[in-house]
C-alpha atoms as a PDB file:
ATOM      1  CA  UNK A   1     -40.845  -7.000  22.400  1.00  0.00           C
ATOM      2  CA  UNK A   2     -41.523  -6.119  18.500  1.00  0.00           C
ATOM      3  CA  UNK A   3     -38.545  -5.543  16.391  1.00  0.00           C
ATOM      4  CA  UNK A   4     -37.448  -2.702  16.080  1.00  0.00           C
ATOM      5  CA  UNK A   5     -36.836  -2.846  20.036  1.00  0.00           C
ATOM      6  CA  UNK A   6     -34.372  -5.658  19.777  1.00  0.00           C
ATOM      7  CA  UNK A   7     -32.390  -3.608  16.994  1.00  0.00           C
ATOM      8  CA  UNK A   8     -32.068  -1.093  18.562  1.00  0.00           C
ATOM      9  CA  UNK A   9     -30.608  -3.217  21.889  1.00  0.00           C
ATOM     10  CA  UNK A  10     -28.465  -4.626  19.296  1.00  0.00           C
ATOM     11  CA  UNK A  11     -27.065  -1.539  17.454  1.00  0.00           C
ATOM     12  CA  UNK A  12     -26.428   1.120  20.489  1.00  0.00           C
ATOM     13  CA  UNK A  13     -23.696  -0.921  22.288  1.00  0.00           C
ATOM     14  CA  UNK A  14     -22.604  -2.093  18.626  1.00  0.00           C
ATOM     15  CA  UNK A  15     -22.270   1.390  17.642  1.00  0.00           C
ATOM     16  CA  UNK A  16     -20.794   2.819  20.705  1.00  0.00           C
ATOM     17  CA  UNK A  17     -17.903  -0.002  20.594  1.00  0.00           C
ATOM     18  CA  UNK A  18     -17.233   0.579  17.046  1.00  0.00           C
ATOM     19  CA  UNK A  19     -17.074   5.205  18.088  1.00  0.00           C
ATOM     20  CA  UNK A  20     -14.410   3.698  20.740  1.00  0.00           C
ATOM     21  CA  UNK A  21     -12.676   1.602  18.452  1.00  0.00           C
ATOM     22  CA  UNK A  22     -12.175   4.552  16.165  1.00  0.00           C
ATOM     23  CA  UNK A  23     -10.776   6.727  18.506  1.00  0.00           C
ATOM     24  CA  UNK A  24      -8.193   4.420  19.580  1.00  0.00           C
ATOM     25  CA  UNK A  25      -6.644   3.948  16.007  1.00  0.00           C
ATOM     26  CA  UNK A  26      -3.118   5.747  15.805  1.00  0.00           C
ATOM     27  CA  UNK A  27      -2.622   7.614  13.059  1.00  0.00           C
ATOM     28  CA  UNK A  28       0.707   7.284  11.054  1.00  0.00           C
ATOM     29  CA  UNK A  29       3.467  10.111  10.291  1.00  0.00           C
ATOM     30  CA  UNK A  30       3.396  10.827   6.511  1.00  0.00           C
ATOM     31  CA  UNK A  31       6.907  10.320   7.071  1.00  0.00           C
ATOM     32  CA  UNK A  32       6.564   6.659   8.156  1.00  0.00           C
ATOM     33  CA  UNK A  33       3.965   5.689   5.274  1.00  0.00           C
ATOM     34  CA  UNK A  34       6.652   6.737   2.923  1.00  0.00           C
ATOM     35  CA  UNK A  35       9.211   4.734   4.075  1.00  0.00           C
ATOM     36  CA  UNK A  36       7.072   2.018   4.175  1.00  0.00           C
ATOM     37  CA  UNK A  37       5.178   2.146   0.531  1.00  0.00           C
ATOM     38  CA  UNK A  38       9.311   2.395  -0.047  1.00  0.00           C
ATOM     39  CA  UNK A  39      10.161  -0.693   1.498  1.00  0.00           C
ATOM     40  CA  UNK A  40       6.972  -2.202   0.340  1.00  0.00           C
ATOM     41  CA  UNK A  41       7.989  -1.266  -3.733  1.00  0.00           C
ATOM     42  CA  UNK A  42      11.593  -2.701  -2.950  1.00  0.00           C
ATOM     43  CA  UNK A  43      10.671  -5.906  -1.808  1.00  0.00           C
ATOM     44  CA  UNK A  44       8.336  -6.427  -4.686  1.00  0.00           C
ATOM     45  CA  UNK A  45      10.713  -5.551  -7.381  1.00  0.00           C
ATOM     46  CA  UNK A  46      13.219  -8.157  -5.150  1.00  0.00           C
ATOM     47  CA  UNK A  47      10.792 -11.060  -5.370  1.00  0.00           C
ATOM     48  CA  UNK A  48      10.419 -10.211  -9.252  1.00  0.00           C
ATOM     49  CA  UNK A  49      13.598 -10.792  -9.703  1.00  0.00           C
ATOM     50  CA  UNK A  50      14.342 -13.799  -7.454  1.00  0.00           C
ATOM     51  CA  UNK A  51      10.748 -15.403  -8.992  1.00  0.00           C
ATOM     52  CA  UNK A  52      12.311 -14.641 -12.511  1.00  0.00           C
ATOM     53  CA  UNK A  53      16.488 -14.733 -12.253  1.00  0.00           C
ATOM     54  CA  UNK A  54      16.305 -18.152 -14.269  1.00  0.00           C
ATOM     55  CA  UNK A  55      14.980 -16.075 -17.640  1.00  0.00           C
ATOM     56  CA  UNK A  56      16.316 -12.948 -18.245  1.00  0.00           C
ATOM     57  CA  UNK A  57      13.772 -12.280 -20.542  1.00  0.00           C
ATOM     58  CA  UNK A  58      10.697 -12.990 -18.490  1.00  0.00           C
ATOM     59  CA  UNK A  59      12.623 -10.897 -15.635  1.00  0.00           C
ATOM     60  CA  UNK A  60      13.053  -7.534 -18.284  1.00  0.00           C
ATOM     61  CA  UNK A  61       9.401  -8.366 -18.950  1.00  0.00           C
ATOM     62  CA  UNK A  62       7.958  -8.556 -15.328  1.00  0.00           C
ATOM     63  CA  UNK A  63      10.034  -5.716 -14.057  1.00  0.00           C
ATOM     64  CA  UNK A  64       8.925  -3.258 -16.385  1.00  0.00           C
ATOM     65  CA  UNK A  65       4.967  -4.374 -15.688  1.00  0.00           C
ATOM     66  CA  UNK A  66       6.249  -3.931 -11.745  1.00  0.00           C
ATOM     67  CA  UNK A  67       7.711  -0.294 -12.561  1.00  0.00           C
ATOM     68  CA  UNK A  68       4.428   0.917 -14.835  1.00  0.00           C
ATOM     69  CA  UNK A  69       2.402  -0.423 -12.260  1.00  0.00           C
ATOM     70  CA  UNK A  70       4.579   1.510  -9.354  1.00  0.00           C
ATOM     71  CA  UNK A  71       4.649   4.483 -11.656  1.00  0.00           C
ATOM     72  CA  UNK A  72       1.035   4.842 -11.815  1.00  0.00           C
ATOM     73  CA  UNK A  73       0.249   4.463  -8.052  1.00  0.00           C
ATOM     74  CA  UNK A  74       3.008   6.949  -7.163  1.00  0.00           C
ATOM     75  CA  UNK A  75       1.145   9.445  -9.533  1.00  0.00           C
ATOM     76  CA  UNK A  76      -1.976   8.710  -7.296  1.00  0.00           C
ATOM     77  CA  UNK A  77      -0.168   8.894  -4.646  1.00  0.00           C
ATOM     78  CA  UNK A  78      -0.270  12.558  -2.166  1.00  0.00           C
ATOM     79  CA  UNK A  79       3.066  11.577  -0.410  1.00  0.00           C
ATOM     80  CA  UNK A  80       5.443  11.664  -3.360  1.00  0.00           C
ATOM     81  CA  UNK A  81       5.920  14.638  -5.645  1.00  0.00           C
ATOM     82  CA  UNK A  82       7.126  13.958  -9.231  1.00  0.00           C
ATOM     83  CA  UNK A  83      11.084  14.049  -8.344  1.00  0.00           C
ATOM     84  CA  UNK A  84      10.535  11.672  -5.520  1.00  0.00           C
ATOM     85  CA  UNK A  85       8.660   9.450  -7.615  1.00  0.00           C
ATOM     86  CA  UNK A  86      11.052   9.657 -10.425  1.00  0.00           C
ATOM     87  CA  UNK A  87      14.047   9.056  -8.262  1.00  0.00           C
ATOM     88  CA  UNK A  88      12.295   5.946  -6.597  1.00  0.00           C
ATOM     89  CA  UNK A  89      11.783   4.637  -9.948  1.00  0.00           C
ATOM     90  CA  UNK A  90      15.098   4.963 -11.232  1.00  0.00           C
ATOM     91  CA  UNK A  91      16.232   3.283  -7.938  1.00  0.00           C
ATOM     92  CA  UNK A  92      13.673   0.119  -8.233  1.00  0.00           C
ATOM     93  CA  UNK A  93      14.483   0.448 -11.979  1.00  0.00           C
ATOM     94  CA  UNK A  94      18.415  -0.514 -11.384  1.00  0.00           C
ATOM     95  CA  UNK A  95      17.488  -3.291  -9.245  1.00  0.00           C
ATOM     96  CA  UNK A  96      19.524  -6.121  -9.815  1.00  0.00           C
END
């Protein structure tokens, strides 16, 4: 059996799980990716601020690197227009 025999006994059931694999994959709701990135950008700006409520300082300085970095993904992102993205940060931004 030369080589190219044995790949290709290798790759056609490798190939044919990986088209069924695929096909079983759910796809999300726009709706539910939202809320989560949400969720997701609330409970990073909360462990900011538990990581840094000893220095308010540090914590002004962290959450303002955590809301440029949010700011730029959400203007990356297709799921939030401006206003939504806006609003978001104003809510992160008031985070205590």
């Amino acid at each position: 059996m030369d080589i190219s025999t044995l790949l290709l006994i290798i790759l056609i059931p490798v190939a044919i799980y990986l088209i069924i694999n695929r096909q079983k994959t759910a796809k999300k709701d726009p709706v539910v990716k939202k809320h989560e990135l949400i969720e997701n950008y609330k409970k990073q700006m909360q462990d900011v601020l538990d990581t840094t409520s000893h220095d308010p300082s540090l914590q002004s300085q962290e959450k303002i690197k955590l809301l440029k970095k949010i700011n730029h993904e959400l203007s990356m992102n297709l799921f939030f227009d401006e206003n939504e993205a806006k609003e978001l940060l104003n809510v992160l931004a008031k985070m205590n």
